[in-house]
N, C-alpha and C. Protein backbone atom coordinates (compact mmCIF):
# COMPACT_ATOMS: atom_id res chain seq x y z
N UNK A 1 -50.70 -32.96 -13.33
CA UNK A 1 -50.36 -31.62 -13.76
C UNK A 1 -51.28 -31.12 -14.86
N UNK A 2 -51.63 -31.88 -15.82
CA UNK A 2 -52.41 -31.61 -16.98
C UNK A 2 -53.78 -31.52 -16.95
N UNK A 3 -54.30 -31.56 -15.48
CA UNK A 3 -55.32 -31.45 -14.72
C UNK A 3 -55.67 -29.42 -14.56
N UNK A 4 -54.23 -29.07 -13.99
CA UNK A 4 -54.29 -27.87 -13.74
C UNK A 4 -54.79 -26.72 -14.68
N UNK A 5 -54.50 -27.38 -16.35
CA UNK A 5 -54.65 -26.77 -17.33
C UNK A 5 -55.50 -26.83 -18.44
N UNK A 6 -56.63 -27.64 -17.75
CA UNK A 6 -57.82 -28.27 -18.86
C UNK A 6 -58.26 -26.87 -18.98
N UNK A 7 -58.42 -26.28 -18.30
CA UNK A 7 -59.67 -25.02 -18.94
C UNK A 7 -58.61 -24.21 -19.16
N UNK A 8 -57.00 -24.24 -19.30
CA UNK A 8 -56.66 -23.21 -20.71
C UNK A 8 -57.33 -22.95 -21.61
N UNK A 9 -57.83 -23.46 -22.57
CA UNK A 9 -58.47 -23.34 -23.86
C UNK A 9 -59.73 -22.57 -23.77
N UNK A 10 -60.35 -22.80 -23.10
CA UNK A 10 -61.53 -21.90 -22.60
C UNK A 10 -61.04 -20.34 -22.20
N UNK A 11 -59.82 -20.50 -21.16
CA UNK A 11 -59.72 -19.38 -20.54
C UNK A 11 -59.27 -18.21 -21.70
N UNK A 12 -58.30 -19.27 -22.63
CA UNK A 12 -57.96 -18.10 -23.93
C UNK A 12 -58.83 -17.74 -25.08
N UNK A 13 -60.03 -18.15 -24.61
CA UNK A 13 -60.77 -18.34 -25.68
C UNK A 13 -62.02 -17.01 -25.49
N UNK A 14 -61.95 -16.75 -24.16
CA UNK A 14 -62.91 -16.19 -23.29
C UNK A 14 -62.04 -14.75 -23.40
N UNK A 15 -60.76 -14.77 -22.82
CA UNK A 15 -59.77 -13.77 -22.74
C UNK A 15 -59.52 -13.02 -24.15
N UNK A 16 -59.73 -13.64 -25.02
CA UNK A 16 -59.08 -12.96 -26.44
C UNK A 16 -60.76 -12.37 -27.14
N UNK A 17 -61.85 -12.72 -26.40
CA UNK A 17 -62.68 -12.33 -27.41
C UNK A 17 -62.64 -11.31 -26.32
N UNK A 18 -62.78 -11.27 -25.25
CA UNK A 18 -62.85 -10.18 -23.99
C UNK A 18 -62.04 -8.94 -24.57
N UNK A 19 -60.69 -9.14 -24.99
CA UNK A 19 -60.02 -8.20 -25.48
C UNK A 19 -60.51 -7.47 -26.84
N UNK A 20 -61.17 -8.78 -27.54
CA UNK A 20 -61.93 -8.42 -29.01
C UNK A 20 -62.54 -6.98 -29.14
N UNK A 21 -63.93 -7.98 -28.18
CA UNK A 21 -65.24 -6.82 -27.14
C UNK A 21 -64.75 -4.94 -26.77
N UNK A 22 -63.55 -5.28 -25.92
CA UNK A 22 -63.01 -4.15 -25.42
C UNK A 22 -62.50 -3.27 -26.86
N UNK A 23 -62.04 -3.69 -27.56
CA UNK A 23 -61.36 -3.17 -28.82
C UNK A 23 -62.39 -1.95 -29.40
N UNK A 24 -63.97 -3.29 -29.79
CA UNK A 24 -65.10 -2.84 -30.37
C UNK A 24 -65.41 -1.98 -29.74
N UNK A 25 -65.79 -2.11 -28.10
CA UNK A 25 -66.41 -0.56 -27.56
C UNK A 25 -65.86 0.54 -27.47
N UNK A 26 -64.52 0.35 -27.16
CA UNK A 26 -63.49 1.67 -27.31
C UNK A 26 -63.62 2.52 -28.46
N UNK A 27 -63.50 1.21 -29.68
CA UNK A 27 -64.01 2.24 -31.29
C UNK A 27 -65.05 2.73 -31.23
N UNK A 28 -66.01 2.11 -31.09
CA UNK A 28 -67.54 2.74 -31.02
C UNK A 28 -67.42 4.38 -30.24
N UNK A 29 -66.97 3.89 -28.91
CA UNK A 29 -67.16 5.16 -27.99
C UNK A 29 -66.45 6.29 -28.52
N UNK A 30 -64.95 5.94 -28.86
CA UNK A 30 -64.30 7.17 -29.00
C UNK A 30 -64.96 7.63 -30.40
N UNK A 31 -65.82 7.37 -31.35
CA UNK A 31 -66.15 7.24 -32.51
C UNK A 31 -67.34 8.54 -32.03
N UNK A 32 -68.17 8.52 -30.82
CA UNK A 32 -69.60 8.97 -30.70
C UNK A 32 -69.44 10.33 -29.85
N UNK A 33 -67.84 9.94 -29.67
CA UNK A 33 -67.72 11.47 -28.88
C UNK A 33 -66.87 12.36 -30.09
N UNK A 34 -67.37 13.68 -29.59
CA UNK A 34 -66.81 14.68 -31.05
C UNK A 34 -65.12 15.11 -30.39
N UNK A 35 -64.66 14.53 -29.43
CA UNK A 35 -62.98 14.72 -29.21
C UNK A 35 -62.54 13.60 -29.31
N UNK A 36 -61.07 13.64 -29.69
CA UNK A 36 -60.73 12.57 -29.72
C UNK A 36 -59.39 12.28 -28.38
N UNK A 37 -60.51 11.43 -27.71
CA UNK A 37 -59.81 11.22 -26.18
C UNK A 37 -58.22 10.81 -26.21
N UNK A 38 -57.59 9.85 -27.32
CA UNK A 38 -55.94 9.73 -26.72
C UNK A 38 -55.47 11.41 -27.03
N UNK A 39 -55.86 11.63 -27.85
CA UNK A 39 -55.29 13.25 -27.67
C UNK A 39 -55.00 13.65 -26.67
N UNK A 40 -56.63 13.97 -26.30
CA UNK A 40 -56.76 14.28 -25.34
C UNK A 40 -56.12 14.23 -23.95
N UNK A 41 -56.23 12.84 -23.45
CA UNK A 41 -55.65 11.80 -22.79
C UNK A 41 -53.64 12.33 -22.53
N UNK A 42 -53.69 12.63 -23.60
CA UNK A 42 -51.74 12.21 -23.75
C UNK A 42 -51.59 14.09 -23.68
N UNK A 43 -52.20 14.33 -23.81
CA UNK A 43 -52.15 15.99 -23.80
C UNK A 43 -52.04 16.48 -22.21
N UNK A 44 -52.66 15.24 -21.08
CA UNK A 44 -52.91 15.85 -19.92
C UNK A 44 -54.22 15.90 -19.50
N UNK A 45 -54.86 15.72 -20.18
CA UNK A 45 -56.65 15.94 -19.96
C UNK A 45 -56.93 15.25 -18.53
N UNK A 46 -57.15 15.29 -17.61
CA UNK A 46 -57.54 14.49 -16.53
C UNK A 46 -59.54 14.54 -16.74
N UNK A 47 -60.14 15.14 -17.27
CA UNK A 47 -61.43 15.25 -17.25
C UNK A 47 -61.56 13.97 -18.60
N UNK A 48 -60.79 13.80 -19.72
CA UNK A 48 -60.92 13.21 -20.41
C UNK A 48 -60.54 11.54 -19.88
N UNK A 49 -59.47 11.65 -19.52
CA UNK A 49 -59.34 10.25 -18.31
C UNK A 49 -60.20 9.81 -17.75
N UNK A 50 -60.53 10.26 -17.14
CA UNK A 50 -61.47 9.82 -16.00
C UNK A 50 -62.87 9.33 -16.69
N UNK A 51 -63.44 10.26 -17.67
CA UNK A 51 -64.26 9.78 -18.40
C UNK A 51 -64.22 8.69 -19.04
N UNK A 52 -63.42 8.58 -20.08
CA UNK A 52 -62.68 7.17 -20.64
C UNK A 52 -62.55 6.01 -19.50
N UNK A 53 -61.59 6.09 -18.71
CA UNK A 53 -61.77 4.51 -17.80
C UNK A 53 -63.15 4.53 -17.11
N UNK A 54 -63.91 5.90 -16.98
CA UNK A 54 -64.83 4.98 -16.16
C UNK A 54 -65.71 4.40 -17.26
N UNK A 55 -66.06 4.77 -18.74
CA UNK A 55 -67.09 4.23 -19.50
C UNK A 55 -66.12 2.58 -19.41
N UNK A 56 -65.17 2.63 -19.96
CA UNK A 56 -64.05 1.29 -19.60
C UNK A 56 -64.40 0.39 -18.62
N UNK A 57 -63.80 1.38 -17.06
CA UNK A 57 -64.62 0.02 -16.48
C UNK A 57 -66.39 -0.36 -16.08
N UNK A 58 -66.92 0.65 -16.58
CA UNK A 58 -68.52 0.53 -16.94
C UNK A 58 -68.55 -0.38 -17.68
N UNK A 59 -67.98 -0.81 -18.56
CA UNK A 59 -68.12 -2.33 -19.65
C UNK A 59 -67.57 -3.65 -19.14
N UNK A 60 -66.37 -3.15 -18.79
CA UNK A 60 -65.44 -3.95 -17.76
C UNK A 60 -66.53 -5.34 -16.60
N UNK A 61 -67.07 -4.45 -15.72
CA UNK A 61 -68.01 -5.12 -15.17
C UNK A 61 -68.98 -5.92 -15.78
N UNK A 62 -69.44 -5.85 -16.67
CA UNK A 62 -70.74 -6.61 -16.95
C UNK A 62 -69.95 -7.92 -18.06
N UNK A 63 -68.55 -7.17 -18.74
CA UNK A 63 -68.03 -8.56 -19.55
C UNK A 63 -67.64 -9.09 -18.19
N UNK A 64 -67.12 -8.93 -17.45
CA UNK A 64 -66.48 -10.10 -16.05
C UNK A 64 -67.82 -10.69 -15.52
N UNK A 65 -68.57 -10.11 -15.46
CA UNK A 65 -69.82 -11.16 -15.27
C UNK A 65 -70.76 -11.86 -16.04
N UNK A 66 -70.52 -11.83 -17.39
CA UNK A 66 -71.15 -12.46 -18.48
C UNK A 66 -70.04 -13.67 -18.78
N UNK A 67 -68.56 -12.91 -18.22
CA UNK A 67 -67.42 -14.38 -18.36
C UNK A 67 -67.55 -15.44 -17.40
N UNK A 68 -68.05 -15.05 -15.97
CA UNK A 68 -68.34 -15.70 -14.83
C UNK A 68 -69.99 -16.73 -14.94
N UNK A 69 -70.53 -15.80 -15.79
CA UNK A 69 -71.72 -16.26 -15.96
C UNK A 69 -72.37 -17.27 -17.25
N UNK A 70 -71.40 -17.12 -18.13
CA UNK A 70 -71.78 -17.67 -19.30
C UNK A 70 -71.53 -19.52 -19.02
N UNK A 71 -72.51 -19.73 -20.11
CA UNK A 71 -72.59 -21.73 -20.14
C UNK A 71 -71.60 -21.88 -21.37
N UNK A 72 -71.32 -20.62 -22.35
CA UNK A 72 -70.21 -21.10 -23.22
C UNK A 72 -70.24 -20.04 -23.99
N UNK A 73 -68.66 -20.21 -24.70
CA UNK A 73 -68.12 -18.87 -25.36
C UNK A 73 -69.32 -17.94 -26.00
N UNK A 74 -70.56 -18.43 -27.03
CA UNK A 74 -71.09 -18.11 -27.24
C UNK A 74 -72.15 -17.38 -26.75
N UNK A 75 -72.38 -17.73 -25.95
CA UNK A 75 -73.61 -16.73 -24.79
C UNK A 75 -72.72 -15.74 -23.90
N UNK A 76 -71.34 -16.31 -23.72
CA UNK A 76 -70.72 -14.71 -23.52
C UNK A 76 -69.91 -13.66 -24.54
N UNK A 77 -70.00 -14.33 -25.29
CA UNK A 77 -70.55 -13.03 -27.28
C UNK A 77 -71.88 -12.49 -26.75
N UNK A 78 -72.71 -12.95 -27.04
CA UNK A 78 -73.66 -12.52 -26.84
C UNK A 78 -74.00 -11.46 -25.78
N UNK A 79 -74.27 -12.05 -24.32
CA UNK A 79 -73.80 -11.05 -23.28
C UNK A 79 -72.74 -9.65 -23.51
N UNK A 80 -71.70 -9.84 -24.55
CA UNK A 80 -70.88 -8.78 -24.36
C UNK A 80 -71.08 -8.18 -25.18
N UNK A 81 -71.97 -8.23 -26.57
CA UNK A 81 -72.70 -7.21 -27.16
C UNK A 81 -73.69 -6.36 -26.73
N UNK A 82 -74.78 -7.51 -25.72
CA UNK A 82 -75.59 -6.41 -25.31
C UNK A 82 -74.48 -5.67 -24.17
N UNK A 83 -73.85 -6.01 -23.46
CA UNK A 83 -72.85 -4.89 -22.93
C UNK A 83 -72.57 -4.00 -23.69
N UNK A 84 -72.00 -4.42 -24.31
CA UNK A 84 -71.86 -3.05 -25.46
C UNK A 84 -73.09 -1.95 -25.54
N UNK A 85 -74.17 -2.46 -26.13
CA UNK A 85 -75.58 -2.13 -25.88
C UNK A 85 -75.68 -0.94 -25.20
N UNK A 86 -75.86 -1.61 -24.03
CA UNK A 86 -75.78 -0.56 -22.55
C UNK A 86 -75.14 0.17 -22.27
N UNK A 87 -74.19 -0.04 -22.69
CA UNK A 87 -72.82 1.27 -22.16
C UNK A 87 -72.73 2.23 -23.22
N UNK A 88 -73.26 2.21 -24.67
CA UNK A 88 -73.51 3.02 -25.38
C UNK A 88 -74.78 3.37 -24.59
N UNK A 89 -75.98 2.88 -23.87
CA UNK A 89 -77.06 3.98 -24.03
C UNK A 89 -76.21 4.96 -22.60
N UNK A 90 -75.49 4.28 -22.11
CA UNK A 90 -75.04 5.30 -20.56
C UNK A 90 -74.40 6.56 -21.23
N UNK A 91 -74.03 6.27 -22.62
CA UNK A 91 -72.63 7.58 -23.44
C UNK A 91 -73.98 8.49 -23.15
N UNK A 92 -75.29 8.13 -24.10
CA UNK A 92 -76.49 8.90 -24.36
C UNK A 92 -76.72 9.83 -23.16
N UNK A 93 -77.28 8.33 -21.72
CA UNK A 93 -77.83 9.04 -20.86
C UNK A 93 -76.89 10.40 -20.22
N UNK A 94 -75.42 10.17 -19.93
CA UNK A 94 -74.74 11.07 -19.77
C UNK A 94 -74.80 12.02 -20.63
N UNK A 95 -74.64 12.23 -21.93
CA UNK A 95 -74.97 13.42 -22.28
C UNK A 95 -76.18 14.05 -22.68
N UNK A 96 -77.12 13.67 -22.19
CA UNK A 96 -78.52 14.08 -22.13
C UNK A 96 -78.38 14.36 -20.81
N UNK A 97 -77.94 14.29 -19.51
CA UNK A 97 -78.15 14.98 -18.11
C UNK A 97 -77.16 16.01 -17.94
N UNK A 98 -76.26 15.92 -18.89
CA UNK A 98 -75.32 17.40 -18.62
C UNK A 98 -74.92 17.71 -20.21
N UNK A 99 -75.64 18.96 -20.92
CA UNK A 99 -75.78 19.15 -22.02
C UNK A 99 -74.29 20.16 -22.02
N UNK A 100 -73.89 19.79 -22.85
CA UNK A 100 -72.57 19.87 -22.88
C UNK A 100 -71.29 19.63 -22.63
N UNK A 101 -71.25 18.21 -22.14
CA UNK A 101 -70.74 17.09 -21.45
C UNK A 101 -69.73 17.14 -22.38
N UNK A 102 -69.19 17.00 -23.63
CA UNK A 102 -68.06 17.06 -24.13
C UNK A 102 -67.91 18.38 -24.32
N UNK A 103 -67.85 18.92 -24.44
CA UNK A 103 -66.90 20.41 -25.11
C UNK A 103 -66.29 20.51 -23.32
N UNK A 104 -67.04 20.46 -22.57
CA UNK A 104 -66.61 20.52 -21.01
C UNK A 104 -65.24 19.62 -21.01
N UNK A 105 -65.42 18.41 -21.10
CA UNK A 105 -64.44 17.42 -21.02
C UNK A 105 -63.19 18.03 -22.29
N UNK A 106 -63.93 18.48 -23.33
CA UNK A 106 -62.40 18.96 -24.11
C UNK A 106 -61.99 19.91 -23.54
N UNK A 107 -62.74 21.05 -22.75
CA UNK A 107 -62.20 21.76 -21.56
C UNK A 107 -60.97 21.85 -20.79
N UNK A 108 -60.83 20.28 -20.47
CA UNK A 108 -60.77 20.20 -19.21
C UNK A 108 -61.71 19.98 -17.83
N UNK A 109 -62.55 19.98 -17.63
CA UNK A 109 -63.30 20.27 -16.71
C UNK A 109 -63.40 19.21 -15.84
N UNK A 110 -63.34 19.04 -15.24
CA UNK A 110 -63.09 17.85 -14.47
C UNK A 110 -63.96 17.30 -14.21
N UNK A 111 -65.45 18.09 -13.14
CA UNK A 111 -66.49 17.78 -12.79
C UNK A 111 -67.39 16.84 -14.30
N UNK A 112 -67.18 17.47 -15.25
CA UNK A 112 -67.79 16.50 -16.57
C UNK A 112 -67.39 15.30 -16.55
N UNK A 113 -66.18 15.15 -16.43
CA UNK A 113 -65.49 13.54 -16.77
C UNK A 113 -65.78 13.09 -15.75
N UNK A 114 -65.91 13.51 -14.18
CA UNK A 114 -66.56 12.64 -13.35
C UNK A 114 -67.98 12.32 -13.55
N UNK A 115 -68.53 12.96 -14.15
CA UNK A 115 -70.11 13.21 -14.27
C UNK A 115 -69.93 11.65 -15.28
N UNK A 116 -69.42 12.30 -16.51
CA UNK A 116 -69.55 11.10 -17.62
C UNK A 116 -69.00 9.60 -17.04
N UNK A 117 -67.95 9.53 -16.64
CA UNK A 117 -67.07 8.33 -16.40
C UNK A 117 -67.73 7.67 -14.86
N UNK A 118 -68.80 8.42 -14.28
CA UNK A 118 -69.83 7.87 -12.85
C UNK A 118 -71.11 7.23 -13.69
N UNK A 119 -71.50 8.16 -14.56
CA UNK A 119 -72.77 7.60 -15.07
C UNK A 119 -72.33 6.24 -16.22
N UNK A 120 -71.28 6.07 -17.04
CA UNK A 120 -70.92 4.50 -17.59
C UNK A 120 -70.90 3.48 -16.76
N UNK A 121 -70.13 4.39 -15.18
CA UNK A 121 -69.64 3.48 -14.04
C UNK A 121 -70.75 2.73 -13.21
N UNK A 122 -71.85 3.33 -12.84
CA UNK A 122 -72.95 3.25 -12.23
C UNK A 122 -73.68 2.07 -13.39
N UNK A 123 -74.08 2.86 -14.48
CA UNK A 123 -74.76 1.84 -15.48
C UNK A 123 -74.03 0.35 -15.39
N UNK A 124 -72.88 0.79 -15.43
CA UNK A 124 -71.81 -0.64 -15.36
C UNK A 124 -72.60 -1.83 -14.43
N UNK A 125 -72.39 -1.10 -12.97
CA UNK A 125 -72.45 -2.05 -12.03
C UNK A 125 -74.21 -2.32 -12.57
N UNK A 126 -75.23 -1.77 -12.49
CA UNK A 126 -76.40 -2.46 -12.53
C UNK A 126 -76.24 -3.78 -14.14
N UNK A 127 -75.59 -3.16 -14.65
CA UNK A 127 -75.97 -4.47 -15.95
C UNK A 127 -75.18 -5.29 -15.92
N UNK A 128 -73.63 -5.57 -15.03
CA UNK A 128 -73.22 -6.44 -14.51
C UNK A 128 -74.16 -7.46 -13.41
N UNK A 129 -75.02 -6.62 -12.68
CA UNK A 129 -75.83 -7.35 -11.27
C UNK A 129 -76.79 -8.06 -12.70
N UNK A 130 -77.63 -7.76 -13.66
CA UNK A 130 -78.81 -8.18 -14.31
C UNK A 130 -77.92 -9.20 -15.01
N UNK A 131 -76.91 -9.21 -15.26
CA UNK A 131 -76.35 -10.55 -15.72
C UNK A 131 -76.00 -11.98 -15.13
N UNK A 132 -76.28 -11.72 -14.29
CA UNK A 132 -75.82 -13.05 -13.12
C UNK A 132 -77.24 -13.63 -13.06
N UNK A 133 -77.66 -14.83 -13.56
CA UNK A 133 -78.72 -15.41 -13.30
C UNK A 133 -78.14 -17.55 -13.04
């Protein structure tokens, strides 16, 4: 039985900084945008939603493959900073291809938050694929 549970310790070890990671980028992000998304969010915003989980699971992906991929806790720290990294430059690239990407999303606008929450999402999956070696 005590077989089944050797890599507990790992798994909580991996899981709680994972949650750490997630904590950090959420602050960062909601920090770089000039609304403040649970407002937003709890107000009804569906353009603000959509934006938010997709930069979310834009990060999402590349920590699940830096957790899959890592030789030990430490190189998936590592890995999940430069995640971090990246999914801040996707905040950039998104609002450098649609100039006015937030005031839209405090809008409402829907098409923005898909715009924003595709381009974290997209970035996601490629720096999840560059992590798997």
């Amino acid at each position: 039985m005590f077989g089944y549970v050797a890599g507990l310790p790992a798994f909580l070890s991996y899981f709680a900084f994972g949650l750490l990671a997630y904590a950090v980028f959420a602050g960062i992000y909601t920090r770089l945008t000039p609304h403040d998304e649970m407002r937003l969010i709890r107000s009804g915003n569906l353009s603000a939603t959509i934006a938010f989980l997709g930069a979310l699971a834009g990060f999402g992906l590349p920590m699940a493959s830096a957790a899959a991929n890592s030789v030990n806790i430490i190189d998936f720290i590592i890995w999940s900073i430069i995640g971090i990294v990246v999914q801040i430059l996707a905040f950039y690239v998104a609002r450098a291809s649609l100039p006015g990407i937030h005031e839209k999303i405090g809008r409402g606008e829907v098409s923005a938050g898909v715009w924003g929450g595709g381009i974290a999402l997209i970035i996601g999956i490629l720096n999840a694929a560059c992590m798997t070696y």
